[in-house]
PDB file of N, CA and C in Angstrom:
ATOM      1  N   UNK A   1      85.582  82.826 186.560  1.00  0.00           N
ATOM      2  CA  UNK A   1      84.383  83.613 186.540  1.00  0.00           C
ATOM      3  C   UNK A   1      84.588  84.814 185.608  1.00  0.00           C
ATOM      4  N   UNK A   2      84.045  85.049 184.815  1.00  0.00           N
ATOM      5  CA  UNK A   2      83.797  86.353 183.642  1.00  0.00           C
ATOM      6  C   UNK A   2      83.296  87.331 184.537  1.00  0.00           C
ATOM      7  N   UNK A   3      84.116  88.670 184.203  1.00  0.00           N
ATOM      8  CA  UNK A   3      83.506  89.958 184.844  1.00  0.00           C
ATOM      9  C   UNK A   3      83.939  91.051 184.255  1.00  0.00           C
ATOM     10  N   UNK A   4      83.392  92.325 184.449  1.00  0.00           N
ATOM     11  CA  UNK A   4      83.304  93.560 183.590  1.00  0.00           C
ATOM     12  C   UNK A   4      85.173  94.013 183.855  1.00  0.00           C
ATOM     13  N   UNK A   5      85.127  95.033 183.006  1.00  0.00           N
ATOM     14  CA  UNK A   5      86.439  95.719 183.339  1.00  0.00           C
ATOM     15  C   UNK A   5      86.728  95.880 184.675  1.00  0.00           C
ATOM     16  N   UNK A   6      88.043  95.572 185.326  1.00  0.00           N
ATOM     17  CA  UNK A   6      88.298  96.303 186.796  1.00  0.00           C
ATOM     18  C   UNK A   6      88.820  97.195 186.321  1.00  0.00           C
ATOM     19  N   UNK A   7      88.259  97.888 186.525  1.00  0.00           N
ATOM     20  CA  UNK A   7      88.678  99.683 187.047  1.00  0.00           C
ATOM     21  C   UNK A   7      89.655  99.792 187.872  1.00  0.00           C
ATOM     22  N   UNK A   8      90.498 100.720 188.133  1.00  0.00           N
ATOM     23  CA  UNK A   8      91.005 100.889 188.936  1.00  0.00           C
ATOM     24  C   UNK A   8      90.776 101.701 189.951  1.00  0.00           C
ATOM     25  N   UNK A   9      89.537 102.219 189.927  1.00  0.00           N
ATOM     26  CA  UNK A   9      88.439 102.600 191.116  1.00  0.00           C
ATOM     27  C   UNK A   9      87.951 101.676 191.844  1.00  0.00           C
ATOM     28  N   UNK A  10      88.456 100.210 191.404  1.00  0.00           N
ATOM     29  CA  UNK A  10      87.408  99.491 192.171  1.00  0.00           C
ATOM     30  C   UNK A  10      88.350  99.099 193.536  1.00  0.00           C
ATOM     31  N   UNK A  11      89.666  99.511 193.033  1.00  0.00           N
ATOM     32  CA  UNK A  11      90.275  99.062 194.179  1.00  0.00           C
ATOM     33  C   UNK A  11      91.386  99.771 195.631  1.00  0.00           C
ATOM     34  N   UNK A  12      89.900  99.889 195.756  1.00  0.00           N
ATOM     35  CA  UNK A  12      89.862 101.075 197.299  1.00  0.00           C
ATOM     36  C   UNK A  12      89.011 100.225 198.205  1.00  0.00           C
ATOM     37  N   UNK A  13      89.738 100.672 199.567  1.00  0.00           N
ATOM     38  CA  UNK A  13      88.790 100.332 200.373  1.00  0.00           C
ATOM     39  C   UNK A  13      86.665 100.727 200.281  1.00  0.00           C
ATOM     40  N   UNK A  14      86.090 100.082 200.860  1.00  0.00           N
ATOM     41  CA  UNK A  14      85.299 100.867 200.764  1.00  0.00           C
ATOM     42  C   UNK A  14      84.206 102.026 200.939  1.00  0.00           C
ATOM     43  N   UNK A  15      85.290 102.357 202.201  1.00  0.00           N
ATOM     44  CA  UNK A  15      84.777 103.594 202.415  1.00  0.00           C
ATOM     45  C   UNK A  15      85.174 104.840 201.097  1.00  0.00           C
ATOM     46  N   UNK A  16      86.233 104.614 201.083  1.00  0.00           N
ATOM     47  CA  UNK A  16      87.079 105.302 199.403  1.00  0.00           C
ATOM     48  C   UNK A  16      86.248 105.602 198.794  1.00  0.00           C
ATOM     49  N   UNK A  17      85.717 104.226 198.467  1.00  0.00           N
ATOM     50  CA  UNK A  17      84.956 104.080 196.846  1.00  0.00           C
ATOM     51  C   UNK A  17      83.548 104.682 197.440  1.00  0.00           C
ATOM     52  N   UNK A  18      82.889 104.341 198.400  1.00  0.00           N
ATOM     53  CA  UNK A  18      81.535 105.142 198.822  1.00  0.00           C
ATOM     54  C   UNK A  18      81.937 106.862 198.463  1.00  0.00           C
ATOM     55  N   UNK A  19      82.814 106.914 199.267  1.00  0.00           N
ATOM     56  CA  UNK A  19      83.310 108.396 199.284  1.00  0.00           C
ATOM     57  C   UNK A  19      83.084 109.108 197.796  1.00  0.00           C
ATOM     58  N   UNK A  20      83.632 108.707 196.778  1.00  0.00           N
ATOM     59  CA  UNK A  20      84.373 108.459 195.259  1.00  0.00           C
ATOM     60  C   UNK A  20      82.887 109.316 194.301  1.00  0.00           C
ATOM     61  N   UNK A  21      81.761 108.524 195.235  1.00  0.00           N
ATOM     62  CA  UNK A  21      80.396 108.419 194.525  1.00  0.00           C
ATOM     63  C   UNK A  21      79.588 108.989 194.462  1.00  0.00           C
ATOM     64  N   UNK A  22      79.596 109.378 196.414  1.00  0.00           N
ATOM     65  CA  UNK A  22      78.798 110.480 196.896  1.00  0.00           C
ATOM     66  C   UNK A  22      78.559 111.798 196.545  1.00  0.00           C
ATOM     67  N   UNK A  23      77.016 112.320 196.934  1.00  0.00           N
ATOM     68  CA  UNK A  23      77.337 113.446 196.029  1.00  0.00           C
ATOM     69  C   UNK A  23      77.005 114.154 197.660  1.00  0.00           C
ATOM     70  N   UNK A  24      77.099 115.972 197.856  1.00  0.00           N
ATOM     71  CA  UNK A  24      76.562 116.713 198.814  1.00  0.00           C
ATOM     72  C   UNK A  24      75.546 115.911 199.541  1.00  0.00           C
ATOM     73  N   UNK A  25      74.609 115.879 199.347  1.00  0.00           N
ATOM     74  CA  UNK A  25      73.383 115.254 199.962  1.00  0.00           C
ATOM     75  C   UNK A  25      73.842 113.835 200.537  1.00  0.00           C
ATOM     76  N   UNK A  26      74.013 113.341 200.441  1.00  0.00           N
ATOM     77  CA  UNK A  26      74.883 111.906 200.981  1.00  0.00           C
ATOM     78  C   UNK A  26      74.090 110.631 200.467  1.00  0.00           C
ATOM     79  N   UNK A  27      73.667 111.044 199.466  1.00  0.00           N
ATOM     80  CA  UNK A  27      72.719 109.903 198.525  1.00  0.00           C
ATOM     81  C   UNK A  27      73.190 109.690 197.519  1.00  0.00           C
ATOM     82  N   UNK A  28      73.049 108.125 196.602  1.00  0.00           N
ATOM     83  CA  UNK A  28      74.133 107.816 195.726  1.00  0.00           C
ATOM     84  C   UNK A  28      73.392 107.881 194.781  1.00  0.00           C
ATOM     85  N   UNK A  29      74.053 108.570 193.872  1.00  0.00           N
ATOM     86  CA  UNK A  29      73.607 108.468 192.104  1.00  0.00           C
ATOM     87  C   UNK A  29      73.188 107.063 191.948  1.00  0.00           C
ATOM     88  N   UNK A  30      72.642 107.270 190.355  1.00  0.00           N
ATOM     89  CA  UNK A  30      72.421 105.922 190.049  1.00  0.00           C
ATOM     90  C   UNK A  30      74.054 105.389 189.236  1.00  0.00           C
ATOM     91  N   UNK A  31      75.007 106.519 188.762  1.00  0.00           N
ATOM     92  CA  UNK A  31      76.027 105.673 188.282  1.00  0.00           C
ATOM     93  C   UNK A  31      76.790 104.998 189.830  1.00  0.00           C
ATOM     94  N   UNK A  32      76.413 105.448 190.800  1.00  0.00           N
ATOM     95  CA  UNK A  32      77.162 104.882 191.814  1.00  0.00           C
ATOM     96  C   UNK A  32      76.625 103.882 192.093  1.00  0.00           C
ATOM     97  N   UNK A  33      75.309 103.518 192.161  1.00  0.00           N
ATOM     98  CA  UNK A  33      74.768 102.123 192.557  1.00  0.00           C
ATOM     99  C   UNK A  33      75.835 100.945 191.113  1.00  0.00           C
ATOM    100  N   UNK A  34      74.936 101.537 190.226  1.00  0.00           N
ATOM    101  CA  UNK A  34      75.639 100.186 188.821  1.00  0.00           C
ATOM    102  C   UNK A  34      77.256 100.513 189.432  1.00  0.00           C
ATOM    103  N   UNK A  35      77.920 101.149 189.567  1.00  0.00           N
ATOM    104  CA  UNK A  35      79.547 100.886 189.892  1.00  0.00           C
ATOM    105  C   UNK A  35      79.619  99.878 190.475  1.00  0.00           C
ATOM    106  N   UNK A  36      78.659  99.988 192.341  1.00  0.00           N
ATOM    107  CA  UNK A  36      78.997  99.653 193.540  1.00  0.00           C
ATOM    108  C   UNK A  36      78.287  98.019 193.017  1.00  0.00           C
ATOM    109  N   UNK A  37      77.352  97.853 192.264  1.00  0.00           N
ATOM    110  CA  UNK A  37      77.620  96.530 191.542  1.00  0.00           C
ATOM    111  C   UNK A  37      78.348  95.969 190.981  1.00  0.00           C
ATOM    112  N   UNK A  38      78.867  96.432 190.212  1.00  0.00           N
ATOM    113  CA  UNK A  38      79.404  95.416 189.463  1.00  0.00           C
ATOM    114  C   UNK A  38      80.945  95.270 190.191  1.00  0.00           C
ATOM    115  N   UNK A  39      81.479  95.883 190.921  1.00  0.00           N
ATOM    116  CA  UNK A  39      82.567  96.248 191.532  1.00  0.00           C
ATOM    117  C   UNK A  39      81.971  94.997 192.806  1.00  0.00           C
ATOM    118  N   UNK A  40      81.113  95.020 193.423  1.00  0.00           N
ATOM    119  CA  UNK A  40      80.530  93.453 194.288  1.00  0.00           C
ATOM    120  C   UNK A  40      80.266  91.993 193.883  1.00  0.00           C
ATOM    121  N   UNK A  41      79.986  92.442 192.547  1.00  0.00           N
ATOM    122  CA  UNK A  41      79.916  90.969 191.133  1.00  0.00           C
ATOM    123  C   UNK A  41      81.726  90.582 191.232  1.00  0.00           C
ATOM    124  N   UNK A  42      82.289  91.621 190.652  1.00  0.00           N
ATOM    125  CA  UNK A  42      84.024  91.113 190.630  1.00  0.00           C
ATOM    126  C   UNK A  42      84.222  90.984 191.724  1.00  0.00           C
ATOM    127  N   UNK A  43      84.372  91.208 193.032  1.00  0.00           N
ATOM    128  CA  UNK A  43      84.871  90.818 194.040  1.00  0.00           C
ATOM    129  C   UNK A  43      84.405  90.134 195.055  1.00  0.00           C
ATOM    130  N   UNK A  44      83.430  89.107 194.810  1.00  0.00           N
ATOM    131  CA  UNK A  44      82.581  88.581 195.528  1.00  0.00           C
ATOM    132  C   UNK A  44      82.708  87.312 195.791  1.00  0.00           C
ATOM    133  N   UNK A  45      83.227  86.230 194.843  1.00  0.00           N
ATOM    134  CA  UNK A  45      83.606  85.412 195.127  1.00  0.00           C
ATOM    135  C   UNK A  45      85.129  85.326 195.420  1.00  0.00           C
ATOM    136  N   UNK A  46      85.763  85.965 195.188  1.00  0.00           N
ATOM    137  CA  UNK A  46      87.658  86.315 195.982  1.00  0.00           C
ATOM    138  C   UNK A  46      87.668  86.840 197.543  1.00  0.00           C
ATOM    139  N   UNK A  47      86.496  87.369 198.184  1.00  0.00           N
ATOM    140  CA  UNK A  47      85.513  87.859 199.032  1.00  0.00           C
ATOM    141  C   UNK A  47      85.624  86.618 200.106  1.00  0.00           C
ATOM    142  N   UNK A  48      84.425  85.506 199.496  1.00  0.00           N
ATOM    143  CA  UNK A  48      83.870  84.790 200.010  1.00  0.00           C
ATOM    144  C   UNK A  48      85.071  83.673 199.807  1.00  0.00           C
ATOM    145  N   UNK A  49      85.877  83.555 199.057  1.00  0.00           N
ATOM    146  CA  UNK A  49      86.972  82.235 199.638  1.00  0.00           C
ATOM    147  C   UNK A  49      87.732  82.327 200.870  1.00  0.00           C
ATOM    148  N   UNK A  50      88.048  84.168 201.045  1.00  0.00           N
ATOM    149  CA  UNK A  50      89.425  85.018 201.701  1.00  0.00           C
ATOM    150  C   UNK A  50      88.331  84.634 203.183  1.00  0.00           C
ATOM    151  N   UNK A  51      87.355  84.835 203.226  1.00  0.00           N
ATOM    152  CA  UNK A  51      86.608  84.983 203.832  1.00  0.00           C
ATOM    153  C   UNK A  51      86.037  83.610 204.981  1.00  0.00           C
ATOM    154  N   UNK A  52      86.346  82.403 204.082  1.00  0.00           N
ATOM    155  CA  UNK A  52      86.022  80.910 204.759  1.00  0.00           C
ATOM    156  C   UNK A  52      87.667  81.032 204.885  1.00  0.00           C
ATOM    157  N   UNK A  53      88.969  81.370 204.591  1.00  0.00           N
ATOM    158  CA  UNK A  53      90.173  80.754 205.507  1.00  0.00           C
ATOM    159  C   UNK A  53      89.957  79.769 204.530  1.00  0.00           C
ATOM    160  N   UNK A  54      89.928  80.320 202.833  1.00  0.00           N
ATOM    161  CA  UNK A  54      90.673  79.540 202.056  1.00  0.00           C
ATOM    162  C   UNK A  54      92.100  79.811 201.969  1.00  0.00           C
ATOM    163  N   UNK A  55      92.949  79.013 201.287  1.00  0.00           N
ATOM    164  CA  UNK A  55      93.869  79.185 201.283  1.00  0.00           C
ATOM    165  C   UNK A  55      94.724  79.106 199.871  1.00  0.00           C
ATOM    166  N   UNK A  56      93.447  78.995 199.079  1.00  0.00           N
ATOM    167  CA  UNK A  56      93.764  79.268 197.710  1.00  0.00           C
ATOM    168  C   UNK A  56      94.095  80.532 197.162  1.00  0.00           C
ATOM    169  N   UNK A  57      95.039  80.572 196.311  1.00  0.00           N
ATOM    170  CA  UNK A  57      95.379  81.669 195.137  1.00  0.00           C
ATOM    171  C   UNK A  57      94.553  82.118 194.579  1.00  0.00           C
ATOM    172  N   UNK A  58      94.503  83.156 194.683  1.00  0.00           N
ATOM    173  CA  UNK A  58      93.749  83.987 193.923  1.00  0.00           C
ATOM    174  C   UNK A  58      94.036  84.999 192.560  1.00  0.00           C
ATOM    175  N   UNK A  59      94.405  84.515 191.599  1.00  0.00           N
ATOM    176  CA  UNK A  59      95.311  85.383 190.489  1.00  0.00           C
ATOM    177  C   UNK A  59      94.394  86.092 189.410  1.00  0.00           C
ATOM    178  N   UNK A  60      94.646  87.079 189.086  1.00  0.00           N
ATOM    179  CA  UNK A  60      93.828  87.987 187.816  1.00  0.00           C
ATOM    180  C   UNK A  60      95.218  88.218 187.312  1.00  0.00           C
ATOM    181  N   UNK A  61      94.361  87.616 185.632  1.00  0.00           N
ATOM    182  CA  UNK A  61      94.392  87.661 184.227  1.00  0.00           C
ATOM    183  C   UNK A  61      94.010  88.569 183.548  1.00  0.00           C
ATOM    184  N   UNK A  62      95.066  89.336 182.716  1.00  0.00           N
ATOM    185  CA  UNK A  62      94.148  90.344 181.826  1.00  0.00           C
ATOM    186  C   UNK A  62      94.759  89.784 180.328  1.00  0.00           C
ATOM    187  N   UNK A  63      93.785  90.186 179.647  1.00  0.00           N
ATOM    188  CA  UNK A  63      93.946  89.347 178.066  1.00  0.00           C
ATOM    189  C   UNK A  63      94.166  90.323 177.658  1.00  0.00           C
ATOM    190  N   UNK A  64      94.458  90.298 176.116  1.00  0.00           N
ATOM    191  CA  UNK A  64      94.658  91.753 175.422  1.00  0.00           C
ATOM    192  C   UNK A  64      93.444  91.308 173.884  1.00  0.00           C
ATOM    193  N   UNK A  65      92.867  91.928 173.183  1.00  0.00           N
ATOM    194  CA  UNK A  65      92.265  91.338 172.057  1.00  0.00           C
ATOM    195  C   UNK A  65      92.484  92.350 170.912  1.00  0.00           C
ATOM    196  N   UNK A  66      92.366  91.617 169.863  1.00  0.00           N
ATOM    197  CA  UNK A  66      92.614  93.315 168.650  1.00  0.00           C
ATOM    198  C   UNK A  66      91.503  92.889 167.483  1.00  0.00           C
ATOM    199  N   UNK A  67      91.341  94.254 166.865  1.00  0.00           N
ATOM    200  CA  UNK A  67      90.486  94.049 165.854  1.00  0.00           C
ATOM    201  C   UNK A  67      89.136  93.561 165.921  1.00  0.00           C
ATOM    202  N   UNK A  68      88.870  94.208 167.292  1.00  0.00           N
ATOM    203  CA  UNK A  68      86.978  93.618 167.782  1.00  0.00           C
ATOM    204  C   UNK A  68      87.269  91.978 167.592  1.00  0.00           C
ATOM    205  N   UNK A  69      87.807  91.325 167.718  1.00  0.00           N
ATOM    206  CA  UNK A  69      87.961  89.981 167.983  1.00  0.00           C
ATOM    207  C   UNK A  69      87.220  89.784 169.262  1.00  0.00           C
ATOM    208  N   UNK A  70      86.071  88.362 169.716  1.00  0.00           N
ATOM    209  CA  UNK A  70      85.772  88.185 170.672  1.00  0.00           C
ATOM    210  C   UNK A  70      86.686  87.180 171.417  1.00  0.00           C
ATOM    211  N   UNK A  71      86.987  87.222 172.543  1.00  0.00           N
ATOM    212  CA  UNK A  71      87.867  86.418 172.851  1.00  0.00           C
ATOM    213  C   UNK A  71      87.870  85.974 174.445  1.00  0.00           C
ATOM    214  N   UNK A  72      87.338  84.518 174.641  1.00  0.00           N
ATOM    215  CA  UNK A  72      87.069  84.413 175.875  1.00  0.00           C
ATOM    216  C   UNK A  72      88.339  83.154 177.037  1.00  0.00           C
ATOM    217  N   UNK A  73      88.415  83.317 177.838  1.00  0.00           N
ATOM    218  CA  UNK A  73      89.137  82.782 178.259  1.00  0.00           C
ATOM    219  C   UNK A  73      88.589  81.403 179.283  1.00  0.00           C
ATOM    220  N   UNK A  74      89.101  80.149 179.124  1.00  0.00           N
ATOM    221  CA  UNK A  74      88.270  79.541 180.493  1.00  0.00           C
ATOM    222  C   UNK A  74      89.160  78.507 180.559  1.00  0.00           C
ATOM    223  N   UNK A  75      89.052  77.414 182.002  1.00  0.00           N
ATOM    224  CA  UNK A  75      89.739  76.700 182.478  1.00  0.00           C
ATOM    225  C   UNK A  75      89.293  75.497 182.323  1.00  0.00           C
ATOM    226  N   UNK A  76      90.443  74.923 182.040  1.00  0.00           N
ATOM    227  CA  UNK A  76      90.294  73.442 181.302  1.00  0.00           C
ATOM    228  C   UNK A  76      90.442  72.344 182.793  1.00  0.00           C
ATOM    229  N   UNK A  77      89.285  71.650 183.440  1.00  0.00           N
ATOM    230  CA  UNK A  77      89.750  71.246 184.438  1.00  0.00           C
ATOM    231  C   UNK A  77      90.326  69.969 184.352  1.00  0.00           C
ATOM    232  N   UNK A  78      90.311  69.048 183.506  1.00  0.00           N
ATOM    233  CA  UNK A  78      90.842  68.197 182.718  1.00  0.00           C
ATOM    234  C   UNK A  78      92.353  68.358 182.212  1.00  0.00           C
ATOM    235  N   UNK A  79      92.934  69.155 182.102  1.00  0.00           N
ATOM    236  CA  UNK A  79      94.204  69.741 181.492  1.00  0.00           C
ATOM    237  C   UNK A  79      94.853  70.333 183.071  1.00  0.00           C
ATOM    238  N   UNK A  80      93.902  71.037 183.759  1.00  0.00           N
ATOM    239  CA  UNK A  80      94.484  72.153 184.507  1.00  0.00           C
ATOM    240  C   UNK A  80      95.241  72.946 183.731  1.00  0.00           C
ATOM    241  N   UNK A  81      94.502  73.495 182.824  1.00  0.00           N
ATOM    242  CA  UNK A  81      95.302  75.084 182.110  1.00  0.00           C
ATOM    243  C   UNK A  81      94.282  75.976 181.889  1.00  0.00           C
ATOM    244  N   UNK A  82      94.563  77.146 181.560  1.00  0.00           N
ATOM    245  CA  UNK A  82      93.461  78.086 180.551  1.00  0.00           C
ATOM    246  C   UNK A  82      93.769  77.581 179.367  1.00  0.00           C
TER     247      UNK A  82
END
């Protein structure tokens, strides 16, 4: 699955990360909503496997790219490789 940068904000519990966002008033910005998305986009299906008592691996990949090169990564299910 393709997803935005993980931050390393994203990985707090989430009271943390509510905390992280909040302002005085106890109402969330709008950069806190788009965070608290896309931070639910990346972890949503690793979520929902952990979650049915899968028992699959779960591994993150980080690529490196240079020179504005686009560069995408995907799984060959035929091969079983990236």
């Amino acid at each position: 699955m393709k997803f935005y940068d993980l931050k390393t904000e994203y990985l707090v519990d989430d009271k943390d990360f509510a905390q992280r966002f909040s302002n005085k008033n106890n109402m969330k910005s709008e950069t806190a909503v788009i965070e608290s998305n896309i931070r639910n986009y990346i972890f949503s299906a690793p979520i929902a496997e952990l979650e049915k008592g899968s028992s699959t691996t779960i591994e993150v990949l980080k690529s490196l790219k240079v020179n504005g090169e686009n560069a995408q990564i995907s799984w060959v299910r035929e091969e079983s490789v990236w």
